[in-house]
Protein backbone atom coordinates (compact mmCIF):
# COMPACT_ATOMS: atom_id res chain seq x y z
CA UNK A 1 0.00 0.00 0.00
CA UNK A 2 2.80 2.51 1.35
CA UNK A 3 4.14 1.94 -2.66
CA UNK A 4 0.68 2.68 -4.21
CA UNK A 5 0.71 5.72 -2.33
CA UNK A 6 3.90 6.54 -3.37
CA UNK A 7 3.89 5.99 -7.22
CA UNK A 8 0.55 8.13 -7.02
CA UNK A 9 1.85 11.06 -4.86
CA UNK A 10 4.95 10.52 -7.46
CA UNK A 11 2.45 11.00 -10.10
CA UNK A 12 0.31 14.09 -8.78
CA UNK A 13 3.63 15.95 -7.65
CA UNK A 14 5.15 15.29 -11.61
CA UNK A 15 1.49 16.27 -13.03
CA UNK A 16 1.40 19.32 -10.82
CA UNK A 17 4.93 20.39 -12.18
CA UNK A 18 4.43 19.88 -15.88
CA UNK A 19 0.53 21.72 -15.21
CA UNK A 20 2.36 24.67 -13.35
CA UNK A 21 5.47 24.58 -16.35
CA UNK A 22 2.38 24.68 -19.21
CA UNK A 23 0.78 27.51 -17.32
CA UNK A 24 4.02 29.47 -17.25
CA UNK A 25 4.80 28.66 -20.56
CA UNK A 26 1.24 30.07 -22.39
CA UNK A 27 1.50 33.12 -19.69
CA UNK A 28 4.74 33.97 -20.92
CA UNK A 29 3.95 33.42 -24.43
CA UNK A 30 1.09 35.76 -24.10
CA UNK A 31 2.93 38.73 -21.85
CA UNK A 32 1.34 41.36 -24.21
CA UNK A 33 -1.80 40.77 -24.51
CA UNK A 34 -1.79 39.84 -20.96
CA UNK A 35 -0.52 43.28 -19.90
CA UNK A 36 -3.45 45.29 -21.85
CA UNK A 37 -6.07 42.68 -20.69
CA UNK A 38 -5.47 42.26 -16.94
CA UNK A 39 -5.31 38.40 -18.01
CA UNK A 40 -3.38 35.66 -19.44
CA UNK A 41 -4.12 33.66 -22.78
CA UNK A 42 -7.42 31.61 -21.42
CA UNK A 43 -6.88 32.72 -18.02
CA UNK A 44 -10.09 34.70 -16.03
CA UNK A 45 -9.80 38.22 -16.66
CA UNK A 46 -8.42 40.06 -13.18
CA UNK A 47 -7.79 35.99 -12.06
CA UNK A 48 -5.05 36.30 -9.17
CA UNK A 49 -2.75 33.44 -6.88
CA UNK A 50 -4.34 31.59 -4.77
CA UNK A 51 -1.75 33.83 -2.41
CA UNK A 52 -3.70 36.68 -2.46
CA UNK A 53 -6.58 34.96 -0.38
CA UNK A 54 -6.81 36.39 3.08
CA UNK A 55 -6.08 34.05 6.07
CA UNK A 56 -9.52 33.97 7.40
CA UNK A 57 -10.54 31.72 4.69
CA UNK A 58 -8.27 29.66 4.19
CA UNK A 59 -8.78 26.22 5.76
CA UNK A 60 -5.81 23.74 6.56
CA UNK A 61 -5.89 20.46 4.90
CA UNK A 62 -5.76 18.28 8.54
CA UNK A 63 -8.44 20.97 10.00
CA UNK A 64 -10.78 19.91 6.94
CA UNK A 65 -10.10 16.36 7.09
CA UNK A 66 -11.48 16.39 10.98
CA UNK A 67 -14.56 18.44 10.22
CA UNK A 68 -15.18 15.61 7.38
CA UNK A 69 -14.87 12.76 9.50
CA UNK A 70 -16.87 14.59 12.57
CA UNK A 71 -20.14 12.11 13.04
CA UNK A 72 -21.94 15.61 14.16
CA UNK A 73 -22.88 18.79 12.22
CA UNK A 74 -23.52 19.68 8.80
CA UNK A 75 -20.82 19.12 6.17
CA UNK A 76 -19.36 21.55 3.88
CA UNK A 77 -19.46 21.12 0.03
CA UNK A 78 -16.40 19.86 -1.07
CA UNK A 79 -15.45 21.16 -4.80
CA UNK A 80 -12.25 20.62 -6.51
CA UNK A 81 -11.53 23.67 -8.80
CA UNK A 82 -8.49 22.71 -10.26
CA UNK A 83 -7.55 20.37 -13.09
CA UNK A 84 -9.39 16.84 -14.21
CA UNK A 85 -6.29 14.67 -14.21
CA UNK A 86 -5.29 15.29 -11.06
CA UNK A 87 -9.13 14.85 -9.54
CA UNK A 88 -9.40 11.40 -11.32
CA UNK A 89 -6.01 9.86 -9.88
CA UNK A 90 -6.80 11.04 -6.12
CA UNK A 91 -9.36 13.41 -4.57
CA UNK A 92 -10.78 14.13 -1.19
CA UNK A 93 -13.35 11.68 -0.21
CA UNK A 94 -16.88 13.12 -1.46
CA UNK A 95 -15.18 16.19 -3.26
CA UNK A 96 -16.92 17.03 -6.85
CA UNK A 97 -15.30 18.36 -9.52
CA UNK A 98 -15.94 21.58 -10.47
CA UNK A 99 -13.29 22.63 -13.21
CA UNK A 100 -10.77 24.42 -13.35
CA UNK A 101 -11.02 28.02 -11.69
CA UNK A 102 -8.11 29.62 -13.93
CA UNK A 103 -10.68 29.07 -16.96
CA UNK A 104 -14.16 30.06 -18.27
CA UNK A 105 -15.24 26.74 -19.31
CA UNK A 106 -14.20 25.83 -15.60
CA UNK A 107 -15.87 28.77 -13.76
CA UNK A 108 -19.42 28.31 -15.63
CA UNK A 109 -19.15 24.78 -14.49
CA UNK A 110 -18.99 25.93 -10.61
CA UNK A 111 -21.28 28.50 -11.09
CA UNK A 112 -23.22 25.52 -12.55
CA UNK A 113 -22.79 23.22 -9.37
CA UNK A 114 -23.72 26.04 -6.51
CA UNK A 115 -26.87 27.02 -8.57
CA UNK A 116 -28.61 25.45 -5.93
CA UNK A 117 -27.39 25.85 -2.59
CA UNK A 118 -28.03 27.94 -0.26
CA UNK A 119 -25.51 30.95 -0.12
CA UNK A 120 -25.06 30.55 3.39
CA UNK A 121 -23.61 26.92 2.74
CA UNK A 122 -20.15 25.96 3.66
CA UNK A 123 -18.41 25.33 0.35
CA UNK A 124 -14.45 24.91 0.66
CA UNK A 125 -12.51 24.63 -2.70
CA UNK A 126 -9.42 23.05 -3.17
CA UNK A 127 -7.03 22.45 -5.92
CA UNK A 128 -3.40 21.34 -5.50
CA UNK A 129 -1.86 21.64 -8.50
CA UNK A 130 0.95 23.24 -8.01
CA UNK A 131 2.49 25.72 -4.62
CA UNK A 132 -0.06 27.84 -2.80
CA UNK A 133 1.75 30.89 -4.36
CA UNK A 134 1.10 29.93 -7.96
CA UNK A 135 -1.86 28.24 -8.05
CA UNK A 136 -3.98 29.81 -10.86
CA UNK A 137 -7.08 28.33 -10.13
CA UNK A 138 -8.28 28.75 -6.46
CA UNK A 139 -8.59 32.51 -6.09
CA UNK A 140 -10.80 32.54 -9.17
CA UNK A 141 -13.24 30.36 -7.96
CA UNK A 142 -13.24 31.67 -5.01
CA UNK A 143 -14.34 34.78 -6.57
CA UNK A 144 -16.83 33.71 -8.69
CA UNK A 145 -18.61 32.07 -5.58
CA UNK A 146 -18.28 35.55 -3.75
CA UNK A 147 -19.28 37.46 -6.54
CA UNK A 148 -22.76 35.20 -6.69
CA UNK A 149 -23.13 36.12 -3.31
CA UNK A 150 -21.81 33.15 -1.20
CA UNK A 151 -20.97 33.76 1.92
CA UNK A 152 -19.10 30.58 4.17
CA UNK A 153 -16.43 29.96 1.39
CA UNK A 154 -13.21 28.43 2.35
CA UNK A 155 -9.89 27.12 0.27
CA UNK A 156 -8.26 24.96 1.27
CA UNK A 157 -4.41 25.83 1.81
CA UNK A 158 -2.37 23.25 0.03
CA UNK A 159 1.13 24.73 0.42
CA UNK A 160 3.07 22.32 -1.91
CA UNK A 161 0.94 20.04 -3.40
CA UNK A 162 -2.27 17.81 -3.14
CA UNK A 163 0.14 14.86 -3.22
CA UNK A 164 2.68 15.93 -0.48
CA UNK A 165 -0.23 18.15 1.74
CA UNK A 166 -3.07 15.23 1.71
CA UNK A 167 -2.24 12.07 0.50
CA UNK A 168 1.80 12.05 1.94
CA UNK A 169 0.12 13.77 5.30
CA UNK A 170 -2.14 10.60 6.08
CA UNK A 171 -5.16 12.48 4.65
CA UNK A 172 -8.23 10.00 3.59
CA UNK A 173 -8.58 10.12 -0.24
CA UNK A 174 -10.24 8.06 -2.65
CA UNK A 175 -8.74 7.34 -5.99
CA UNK A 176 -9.28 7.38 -9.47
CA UNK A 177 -11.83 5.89 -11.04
């Protein structure tokens, strides 16, 4: 088992470096039209790092892993808001995937998947892809959700990686389909 976990958390930390390289590579490709447009080729207008999210809602992984396995109280709405290969090989248990935050496709598929809760709901978002401070994808959706009026939205922080922050910390995930 200790191997499994291993050759996936090999795989998710490899996937996460090749998704953060590609990102750098089409933002740097597209520096000028970038500069007049506030955004990056297929990026989300004004999208920011998941960096610039305040403290007060951010959520550490361990702290949401005990309020998922609590037997009492109401349970948030986990979403994953980052990219679809790393959601099939290994997710938080009970997580949905909501698409990728750093694009438009990705953000009408979240705005999609709230539609109907209520906007008092605990939602917390996570992606993983890459380090905390370059993450293009969380501090979109986060966003989005804010900007439809939602109002107990949390992120988790994932400081390296989904592989080394969840699955190498112990963390319960389920895996790919």
């Amino acid at each position: 088992m200790r191997r499994l976990g291993f050759a996936v958390s090999a795989t998710l930390a490899m996937g996460a470096l090749l998704a953060c390289m590609a990102f750098g590579l089409r933002t740097q490709s597209a520096a000028g039209k970038a500069a007049q447009s506030g955004a990056t080729a297929g990026q989300v207008p004004g999208a920011g790092k998941a960096a610039e999210l305040a403290a007060a809602v951010q959520i550490e992984p361990g702290a949401l892993a005990r309020l998922l396995q609590a037997s009492k109280g109401e349970k948030p709405v986990v979403l994953h808001v980052g990219f679809k290969n790393f959601y099939d090989q290994a997710r938080i248990p009970g997580s949905d995937y909501a698409g990728p935050g750093s694009k438009p496709e990705g953000l009408e598929l979240l705005r999609k998947r709230v539609a109907s809760l209520q906007h008092q709901q605990l939602i917390v978002l996570y992606c993983g892809c890459c380090p905390w401070d370059k993450c293009p994808n969380a501090k979109p959706a986060y966003d989005a959700l804010h900007a439809m009026g939602f109002t107990n939205v949390k992120v988790v922080h994932i400081a390296t990686d989904f592989g080394t922050n969840w699955l190498h910390a112990g963390l319960p995930v389920t895996k790919g389909e």
